[in-house]
Protein backbone atom coordinates (compact mmCIF):
# COMPACT_ATOMS: atom_id res chain seq x y z
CA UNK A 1 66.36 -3.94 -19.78
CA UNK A 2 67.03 -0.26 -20.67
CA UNK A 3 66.66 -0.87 -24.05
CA UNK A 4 62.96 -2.78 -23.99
CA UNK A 5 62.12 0.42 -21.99
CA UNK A 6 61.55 3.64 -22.54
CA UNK A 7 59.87 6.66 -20.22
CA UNK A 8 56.33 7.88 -20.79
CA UNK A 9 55.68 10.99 -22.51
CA UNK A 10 54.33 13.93 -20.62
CA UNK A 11 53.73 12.63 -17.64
CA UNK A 12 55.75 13.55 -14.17
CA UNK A 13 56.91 10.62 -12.34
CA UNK A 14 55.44 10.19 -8.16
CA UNK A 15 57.62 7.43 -6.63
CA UNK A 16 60.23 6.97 -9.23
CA UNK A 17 60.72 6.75 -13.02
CA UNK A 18 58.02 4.94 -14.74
CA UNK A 19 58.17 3.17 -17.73
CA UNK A 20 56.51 1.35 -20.70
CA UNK A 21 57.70 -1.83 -22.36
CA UNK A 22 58.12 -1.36 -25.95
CA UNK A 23 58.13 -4.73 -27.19
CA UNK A 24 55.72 -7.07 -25.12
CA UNK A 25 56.62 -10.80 -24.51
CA UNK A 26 53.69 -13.22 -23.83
CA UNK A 27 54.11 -16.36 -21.54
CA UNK A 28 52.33 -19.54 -24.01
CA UNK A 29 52.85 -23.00 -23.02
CA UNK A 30 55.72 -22.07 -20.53
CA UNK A 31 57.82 -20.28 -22.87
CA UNK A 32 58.32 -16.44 -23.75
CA UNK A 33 57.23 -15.66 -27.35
CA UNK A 34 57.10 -12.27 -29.12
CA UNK A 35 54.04 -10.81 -30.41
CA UNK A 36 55.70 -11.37 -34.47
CA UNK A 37 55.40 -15.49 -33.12
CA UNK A 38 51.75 -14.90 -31.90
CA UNK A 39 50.78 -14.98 -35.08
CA UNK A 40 52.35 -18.24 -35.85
CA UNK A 41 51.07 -20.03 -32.65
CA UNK A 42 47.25 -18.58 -33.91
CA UNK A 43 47.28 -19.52 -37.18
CA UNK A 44 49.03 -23.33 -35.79
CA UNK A 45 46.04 -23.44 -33.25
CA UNK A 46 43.46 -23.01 -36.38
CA UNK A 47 45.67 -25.27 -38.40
CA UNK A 48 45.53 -28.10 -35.54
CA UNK A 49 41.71 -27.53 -34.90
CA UNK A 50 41.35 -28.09 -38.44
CA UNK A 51 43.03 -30.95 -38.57
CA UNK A 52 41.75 -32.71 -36.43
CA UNK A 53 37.92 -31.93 -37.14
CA UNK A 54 38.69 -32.91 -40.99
CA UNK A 55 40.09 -36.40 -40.22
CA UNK A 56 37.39 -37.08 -37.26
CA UNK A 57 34.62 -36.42 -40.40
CA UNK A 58 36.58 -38.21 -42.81
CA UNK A 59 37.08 -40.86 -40.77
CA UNK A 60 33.56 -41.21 -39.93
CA UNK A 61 32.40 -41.21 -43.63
CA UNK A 62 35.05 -43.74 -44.53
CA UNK A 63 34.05 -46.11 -41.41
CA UNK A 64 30.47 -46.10 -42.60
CA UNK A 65 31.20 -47.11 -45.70
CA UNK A 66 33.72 -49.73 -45.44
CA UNK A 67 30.69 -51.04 -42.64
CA UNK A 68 28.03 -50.92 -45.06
CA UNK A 69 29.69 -52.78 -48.13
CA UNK A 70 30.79 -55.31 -45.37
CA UNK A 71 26.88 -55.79 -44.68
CA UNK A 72 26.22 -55.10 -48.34
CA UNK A 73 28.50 -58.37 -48.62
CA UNK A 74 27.27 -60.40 -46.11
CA UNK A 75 23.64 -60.15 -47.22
CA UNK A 76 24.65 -61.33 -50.79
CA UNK A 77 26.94 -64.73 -49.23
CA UNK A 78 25.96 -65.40 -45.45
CA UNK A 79 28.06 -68.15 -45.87
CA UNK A 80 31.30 -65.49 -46.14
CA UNK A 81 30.43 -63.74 -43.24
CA UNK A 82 33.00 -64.80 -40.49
CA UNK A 83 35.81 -63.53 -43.46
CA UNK A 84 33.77 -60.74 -44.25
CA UNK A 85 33.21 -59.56 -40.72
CA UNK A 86 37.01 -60.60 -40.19
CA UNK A 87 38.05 -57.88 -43.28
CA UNK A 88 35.62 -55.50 -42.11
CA UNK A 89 37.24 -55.17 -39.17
CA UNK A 90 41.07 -54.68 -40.37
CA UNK A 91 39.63 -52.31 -42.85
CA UNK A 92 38.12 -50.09 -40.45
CA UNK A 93 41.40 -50.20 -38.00
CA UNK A 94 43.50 -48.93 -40.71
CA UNK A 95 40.82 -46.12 -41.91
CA UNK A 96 41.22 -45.26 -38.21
CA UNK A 97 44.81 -45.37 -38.26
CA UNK A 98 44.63 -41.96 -40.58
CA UNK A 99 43.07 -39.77 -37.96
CA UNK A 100 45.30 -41.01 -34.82
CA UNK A 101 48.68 -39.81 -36.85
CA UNK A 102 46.54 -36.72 -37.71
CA UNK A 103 45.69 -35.90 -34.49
CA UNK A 104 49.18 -36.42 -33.26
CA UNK A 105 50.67 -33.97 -36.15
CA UNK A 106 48.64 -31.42 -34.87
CA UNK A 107 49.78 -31.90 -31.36
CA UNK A 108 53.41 -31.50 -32.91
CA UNK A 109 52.32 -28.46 -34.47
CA UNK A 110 50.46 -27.42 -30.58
CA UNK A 111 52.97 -28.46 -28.53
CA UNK A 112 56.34 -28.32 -30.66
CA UNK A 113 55.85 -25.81 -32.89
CA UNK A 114 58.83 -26.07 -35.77
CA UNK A 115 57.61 -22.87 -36.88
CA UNK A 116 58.75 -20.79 -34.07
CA UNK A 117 62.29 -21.48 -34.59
């Protein structure tokens, strides 16, 4: 403790010695991180937020279009619809499948950040 510590120039002290902390720890996700890992856990949160924003839109695009070439398909032979429909929807679960491991990276990268050592 004497070491993280030091006294505070020019000033007398009242009730006892008074002192400053020279390196500052900060309490994030009930651990003690320095401020040189702040950085890290910032630039993770941004990382994670843009993660998961990118594969919601992507997702969204790709969904769309696997939907409308499905219709697109169906309008041309009515008489393949019940496959069609049947494709359309194992199509769109594994388009979906992209942004649930995504979103769970960037929970890794939240929650158990490999970064920090």
């Amino acid at each position: 403790m004497g070491a993280a510590l030091r006294k505070m120039p020019g000033r007398r002290p009242r009730n006892g010695t008074h002192y400053i902390r020279k390196n500052r720890d900060i309490t994030f996700l009930g651990g003690i991180i320095t401020m040189d890992q702040t950085i890290v856990v910032q630039y993770s949160l941004i990382a994670s937020a843009l993660i998961a924003a990118v594969s919601a839109f992507a997702a969204a695009f790709n969904d769309a279009k696997v939907a409308s070439h499905a219709i697109d398909g169906m309008t041309r032979q009515p008489e393949m619809q019940g496959q069609l429909f049947t494709s359309m929807l194992v199509g769109i679960g594994l388009v979906e499948s992209i942004p649930i491991i995504a979103i769970v990276i960037s929970l890794v990268l939240v929650f158990a950040n490999p970064f920090l050592g």
